[in-house]
PDB file of N, CA and C in Angstrom:
ATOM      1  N   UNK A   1      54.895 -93.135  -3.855  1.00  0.00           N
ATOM      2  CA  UNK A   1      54.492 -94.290  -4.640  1.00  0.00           C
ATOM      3  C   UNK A   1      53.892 -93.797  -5.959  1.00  0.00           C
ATOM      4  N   UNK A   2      54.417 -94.474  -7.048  1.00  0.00           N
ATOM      5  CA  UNK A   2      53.739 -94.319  -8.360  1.00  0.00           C
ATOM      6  C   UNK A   2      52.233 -94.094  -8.513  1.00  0.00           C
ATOM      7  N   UNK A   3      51.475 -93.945  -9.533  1.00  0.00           N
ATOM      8  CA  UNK A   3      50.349 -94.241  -9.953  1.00  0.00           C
ATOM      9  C   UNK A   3      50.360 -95.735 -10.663  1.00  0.00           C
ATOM     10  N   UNK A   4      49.202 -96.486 -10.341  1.00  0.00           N
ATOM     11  CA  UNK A   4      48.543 -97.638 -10.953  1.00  0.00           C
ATOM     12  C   UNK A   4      48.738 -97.479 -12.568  1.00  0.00           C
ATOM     13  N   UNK A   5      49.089 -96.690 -13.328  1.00  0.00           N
ATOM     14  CA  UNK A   5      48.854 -96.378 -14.773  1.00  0.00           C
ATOM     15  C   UNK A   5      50.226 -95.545 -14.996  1.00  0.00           C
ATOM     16  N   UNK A   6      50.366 -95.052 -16.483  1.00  0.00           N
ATOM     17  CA  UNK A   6      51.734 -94.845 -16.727  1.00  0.00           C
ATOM     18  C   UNK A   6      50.765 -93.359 -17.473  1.00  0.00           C
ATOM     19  N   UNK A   7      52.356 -92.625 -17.735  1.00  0.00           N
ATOM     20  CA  UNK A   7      52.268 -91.053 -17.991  1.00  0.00           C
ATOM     21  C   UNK A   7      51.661 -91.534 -19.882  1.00  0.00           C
ATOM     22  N   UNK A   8      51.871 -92.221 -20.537  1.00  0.00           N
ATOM     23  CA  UNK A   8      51.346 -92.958 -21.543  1.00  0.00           C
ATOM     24  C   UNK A   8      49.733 -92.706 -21.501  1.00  0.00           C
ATOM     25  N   UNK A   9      49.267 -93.561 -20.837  1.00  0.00           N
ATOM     26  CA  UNK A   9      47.463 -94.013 -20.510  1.00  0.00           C
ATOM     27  C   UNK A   9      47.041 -92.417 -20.321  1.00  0.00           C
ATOM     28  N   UNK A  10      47.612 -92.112 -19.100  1.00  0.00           N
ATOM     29  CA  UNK A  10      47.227 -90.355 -19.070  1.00  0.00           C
ATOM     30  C   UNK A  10      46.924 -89.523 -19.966  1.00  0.00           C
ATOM     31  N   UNK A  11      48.071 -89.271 -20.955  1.00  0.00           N
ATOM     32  CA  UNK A  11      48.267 -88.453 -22.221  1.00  0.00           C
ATOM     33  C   UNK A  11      46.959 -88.813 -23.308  1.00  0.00           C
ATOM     34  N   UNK A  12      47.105 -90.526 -23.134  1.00  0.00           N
ATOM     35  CA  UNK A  12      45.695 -90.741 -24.195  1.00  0.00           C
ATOM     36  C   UNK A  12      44.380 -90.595 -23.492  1.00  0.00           C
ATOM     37  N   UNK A  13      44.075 -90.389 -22.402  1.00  0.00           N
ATOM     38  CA  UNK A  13      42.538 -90.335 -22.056  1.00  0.00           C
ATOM     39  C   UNK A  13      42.324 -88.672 -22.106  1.00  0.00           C
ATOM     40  N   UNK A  14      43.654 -87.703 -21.937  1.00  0.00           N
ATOM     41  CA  UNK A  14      43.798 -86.639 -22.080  1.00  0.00           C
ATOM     42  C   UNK A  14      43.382 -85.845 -23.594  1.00  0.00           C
ATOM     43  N   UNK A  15      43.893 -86.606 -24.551  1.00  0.00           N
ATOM     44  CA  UNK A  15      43.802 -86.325 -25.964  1.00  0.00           C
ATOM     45  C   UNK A  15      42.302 -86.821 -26.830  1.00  0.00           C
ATOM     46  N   UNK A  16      42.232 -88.262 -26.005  1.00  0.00           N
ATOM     47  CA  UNK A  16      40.793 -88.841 -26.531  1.00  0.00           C
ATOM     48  C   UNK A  16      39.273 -87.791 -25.862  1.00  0.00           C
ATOM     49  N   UNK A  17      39.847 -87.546 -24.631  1.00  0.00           N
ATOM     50  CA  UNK A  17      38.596 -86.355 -24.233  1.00  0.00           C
ATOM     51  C   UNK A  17      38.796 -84.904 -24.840  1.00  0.00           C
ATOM     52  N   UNK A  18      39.736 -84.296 -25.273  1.00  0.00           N
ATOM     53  CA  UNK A  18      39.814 -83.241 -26.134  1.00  0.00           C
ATOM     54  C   UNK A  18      39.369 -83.698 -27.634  1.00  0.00           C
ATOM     55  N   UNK A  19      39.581 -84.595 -28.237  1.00  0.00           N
ATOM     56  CA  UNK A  19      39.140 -84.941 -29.659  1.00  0.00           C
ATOM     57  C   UNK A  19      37.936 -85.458 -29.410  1.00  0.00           C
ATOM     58  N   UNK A  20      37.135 -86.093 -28.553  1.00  0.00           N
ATOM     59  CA  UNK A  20      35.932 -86.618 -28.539  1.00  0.00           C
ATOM     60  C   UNK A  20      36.166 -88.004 -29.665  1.00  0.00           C
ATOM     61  N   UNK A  21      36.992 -88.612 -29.825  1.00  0.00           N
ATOM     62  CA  UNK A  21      37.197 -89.495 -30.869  1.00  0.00           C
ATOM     63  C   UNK A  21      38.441 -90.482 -30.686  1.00  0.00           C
ATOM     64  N   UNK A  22      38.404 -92.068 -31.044  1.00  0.00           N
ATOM     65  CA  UNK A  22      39.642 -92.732 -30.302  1.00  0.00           C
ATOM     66  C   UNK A  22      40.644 -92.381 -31.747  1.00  0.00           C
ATOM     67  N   UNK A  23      39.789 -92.721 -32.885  1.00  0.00           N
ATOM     68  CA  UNK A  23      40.453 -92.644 -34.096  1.00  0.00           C
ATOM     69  C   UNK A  23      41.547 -91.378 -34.145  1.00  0.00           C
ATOM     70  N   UNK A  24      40.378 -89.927 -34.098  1.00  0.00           N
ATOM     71  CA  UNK A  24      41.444 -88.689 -34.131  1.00  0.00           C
ATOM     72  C   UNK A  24      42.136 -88.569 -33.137  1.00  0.00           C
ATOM     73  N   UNK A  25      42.172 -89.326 -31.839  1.00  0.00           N
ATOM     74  CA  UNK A  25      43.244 -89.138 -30.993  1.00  0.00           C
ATOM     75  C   UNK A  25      44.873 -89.881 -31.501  1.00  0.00           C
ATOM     76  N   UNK A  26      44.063 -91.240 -31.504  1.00  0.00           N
ATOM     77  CA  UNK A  26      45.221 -91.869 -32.240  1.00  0.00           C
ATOM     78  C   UNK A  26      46.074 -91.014 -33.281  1.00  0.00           C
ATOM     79  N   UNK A  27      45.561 -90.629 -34.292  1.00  0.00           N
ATOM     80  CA  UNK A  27      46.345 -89.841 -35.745  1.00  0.00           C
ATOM     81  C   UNK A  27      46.905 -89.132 -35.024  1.00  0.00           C
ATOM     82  N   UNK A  28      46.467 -88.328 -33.414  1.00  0.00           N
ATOM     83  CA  UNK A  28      47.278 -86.958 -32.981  1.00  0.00           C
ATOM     84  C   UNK A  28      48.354 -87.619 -32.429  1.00  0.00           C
ATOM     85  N   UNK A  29      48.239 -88.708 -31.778  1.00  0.00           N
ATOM     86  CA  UNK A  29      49.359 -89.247 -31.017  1.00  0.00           C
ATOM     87  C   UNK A  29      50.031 -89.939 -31.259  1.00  0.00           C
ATOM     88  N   UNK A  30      50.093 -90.347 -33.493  1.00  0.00           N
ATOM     89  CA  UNK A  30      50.694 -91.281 -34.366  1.00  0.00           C
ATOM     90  C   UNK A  30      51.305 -92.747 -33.255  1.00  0.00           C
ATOM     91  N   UNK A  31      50.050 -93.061 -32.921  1.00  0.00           N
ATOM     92  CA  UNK A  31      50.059 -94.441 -32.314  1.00  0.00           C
ATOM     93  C   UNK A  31      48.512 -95.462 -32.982  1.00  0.00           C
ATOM     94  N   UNK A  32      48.594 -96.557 -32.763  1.00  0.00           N
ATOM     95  CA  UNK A  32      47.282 -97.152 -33.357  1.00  0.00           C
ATOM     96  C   UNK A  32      46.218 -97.054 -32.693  1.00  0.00           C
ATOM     97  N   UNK A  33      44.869 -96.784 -33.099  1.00  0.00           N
ATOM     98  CA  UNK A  33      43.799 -96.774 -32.984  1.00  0.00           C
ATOM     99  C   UNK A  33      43.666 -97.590 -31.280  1.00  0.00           C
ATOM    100  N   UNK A  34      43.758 -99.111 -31.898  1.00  0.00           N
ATOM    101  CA  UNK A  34      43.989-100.218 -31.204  1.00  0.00           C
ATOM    102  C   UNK A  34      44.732 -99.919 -29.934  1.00  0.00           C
ATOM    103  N   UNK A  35      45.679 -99.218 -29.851  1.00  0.00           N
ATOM    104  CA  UNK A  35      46.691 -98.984 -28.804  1.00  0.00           C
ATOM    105  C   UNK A  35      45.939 -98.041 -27.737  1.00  0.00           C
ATOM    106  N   UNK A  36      45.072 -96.911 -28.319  1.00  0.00           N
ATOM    107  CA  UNK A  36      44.671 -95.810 -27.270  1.00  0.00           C
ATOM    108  C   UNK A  36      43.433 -96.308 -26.801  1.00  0.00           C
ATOM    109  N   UNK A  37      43.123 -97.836 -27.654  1.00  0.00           N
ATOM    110  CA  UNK A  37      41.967 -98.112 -26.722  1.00  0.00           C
ATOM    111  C   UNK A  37      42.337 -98.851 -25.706  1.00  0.00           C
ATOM    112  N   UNK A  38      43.561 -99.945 -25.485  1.00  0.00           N
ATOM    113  CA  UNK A  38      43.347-100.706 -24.859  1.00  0.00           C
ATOM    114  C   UNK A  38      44.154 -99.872 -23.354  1.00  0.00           C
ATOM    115  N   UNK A  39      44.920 -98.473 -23.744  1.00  0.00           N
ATOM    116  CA  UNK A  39      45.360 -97.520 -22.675  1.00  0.00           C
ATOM    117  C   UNK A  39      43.989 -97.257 -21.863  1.00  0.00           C
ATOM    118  N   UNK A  40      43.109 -96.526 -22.315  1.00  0.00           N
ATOM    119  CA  UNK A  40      42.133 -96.382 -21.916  1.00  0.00           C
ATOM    120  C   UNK A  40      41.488 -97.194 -21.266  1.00  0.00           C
ATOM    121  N   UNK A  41      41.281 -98.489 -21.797  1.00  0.00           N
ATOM    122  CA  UNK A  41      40.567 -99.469 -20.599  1.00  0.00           C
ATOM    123  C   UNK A  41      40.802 -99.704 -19.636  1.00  0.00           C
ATOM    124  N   UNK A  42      42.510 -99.841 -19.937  1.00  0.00           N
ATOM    125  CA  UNK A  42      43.680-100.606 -18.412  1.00  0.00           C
ATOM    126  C   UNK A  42      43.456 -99.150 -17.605  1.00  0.00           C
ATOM    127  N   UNK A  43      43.474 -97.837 -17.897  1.00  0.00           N
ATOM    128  CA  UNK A  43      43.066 -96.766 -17.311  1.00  0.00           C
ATOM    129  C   UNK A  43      42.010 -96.963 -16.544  1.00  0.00           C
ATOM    130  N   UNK A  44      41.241 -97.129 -17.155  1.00  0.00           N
ATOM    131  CA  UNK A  44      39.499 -97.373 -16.788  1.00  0.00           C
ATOM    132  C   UNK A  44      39.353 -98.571 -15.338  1.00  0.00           C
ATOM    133  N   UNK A  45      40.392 -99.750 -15.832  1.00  0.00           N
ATOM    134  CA  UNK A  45      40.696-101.116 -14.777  1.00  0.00           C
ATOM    135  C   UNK A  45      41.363-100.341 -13.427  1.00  0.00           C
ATOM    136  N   UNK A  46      42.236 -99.873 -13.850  1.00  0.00           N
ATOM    137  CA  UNK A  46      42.712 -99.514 -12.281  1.00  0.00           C
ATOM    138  C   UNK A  46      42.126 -98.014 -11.265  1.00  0.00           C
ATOM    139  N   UNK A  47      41.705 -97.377 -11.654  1.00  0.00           N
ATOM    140  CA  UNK A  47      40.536 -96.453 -11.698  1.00  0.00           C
ATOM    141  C   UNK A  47      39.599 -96.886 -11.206  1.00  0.00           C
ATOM    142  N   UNK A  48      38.879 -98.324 -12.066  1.00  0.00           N
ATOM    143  CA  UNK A  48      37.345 -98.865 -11.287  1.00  0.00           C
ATOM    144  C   UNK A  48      36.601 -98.082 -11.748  1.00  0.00           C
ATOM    145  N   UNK A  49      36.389 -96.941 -12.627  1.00  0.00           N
ATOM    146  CA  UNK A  49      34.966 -96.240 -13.329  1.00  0.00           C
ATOM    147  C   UNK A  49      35.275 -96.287 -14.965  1.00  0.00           C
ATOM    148  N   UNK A  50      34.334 -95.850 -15.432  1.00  0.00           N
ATOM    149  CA  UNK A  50      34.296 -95.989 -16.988  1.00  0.00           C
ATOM    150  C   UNK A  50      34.457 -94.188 -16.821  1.00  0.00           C
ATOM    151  N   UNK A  51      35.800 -94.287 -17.654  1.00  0.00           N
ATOM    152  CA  UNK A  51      36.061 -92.738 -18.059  1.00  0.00           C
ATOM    153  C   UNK A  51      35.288 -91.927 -19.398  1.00  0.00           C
ATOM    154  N   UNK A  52      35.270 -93.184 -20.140  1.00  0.00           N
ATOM    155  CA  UNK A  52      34.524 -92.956 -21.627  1.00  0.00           C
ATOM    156  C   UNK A  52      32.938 -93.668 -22.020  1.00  0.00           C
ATOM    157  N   UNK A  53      31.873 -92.993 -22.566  1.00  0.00           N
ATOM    158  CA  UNK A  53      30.511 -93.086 -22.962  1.00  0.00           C
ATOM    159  C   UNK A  53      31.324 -93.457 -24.585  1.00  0.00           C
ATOM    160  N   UNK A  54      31.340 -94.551 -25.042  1.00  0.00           N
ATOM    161  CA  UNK A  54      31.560 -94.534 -26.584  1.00  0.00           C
ATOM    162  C   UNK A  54      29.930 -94.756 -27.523  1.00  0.00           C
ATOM    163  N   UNK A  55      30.589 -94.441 -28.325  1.00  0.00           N
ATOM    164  CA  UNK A  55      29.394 -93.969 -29.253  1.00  0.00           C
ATOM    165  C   UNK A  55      29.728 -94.705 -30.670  1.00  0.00           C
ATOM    166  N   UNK A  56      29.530 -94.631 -31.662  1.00  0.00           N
ATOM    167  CA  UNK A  56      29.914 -95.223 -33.358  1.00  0.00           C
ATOM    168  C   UNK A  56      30.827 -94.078 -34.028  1.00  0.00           C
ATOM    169  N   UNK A  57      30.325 -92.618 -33.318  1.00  0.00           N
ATOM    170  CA  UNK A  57      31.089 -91.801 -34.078  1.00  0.00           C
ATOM    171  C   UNK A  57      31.721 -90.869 -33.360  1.00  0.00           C
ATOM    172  N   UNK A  58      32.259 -91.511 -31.902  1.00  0.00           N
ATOM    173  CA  UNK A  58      33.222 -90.835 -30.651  1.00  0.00           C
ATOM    174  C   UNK A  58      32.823 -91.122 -29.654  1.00  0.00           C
ATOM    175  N   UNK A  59      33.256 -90.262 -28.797  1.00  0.00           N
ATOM    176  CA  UNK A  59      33.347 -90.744 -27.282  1.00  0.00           C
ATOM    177  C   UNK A  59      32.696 -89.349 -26.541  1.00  0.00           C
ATOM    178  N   UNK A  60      32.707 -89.738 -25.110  1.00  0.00           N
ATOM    179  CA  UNK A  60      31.654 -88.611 -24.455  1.00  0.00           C
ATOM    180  C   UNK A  60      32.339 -89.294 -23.063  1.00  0.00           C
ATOM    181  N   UNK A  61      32.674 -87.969 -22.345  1.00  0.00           N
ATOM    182  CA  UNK A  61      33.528 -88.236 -21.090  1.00  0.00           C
ATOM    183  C   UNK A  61      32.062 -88.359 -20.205  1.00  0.00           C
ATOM    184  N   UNK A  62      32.483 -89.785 -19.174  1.00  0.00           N
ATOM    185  CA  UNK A  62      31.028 -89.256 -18.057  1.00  0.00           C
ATOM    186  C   UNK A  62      31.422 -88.310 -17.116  1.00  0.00           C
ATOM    187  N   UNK A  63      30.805 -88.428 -15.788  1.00  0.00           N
ATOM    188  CA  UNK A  63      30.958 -87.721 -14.726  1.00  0.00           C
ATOM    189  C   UNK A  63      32.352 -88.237 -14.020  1.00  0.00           C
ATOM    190  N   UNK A  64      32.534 -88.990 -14.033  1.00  0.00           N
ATOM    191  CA  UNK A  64      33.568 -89.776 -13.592  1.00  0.00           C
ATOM    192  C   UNK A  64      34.764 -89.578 -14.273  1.00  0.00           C
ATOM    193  N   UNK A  65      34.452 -89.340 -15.577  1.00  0.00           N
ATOM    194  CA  UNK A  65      35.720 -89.256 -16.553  1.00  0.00           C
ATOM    195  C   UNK A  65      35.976 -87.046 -16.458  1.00  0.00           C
ATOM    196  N   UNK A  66      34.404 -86.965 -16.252  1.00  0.00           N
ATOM    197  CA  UNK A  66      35.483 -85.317 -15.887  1.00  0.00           C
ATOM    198  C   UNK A  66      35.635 -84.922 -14.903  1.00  0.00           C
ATOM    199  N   UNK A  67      35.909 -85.440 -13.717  1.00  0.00           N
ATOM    200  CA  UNK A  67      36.046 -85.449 -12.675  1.00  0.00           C
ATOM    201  C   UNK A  67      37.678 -86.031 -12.755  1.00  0.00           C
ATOM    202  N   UNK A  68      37.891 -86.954 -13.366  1.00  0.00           N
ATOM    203  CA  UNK A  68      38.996 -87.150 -13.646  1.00  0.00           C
ATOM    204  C   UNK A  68      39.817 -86.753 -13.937  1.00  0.00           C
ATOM    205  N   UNK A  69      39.621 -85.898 -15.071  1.00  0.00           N
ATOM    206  CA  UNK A  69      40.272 -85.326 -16.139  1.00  0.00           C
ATOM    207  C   UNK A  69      40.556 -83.913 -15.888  1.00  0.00           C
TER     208      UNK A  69
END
């Protein structure tokens, strides 16, 4: 059986926790800003934990998110 989430959502929670940032993930993954957030949430929805601590000027993986990751 599949995963709840697509190889897509993966790649961006993958890239957004290496950049610490949704913005510079986005530019790496020439997709919109807008787009790697709402991957991330639906990530976050079927999951049931918050993968990402956001901040004004990036992101910060919790325990949950590196445990994940």
């Amino acid at each position: 059986m599949f995963p709840p989430f697509t190889m897509q959502e993966l790649i961006c929670a993958l890239v957004v926790a290496q950049e610490g940032n949704i913005a510079l993930a986005a530019k790496k993954l020439h997709i919109d800003q807008s787009s790697v957030t709402r991957k991330i949430k639906h990530l976050e929805e079927v999951l049931g934990v918050q993968l990402f601590v956001r901040f004004a000027d990036g992101v910060e993986l919790t325990e949950a998110g590196e445990l994940f990751i």
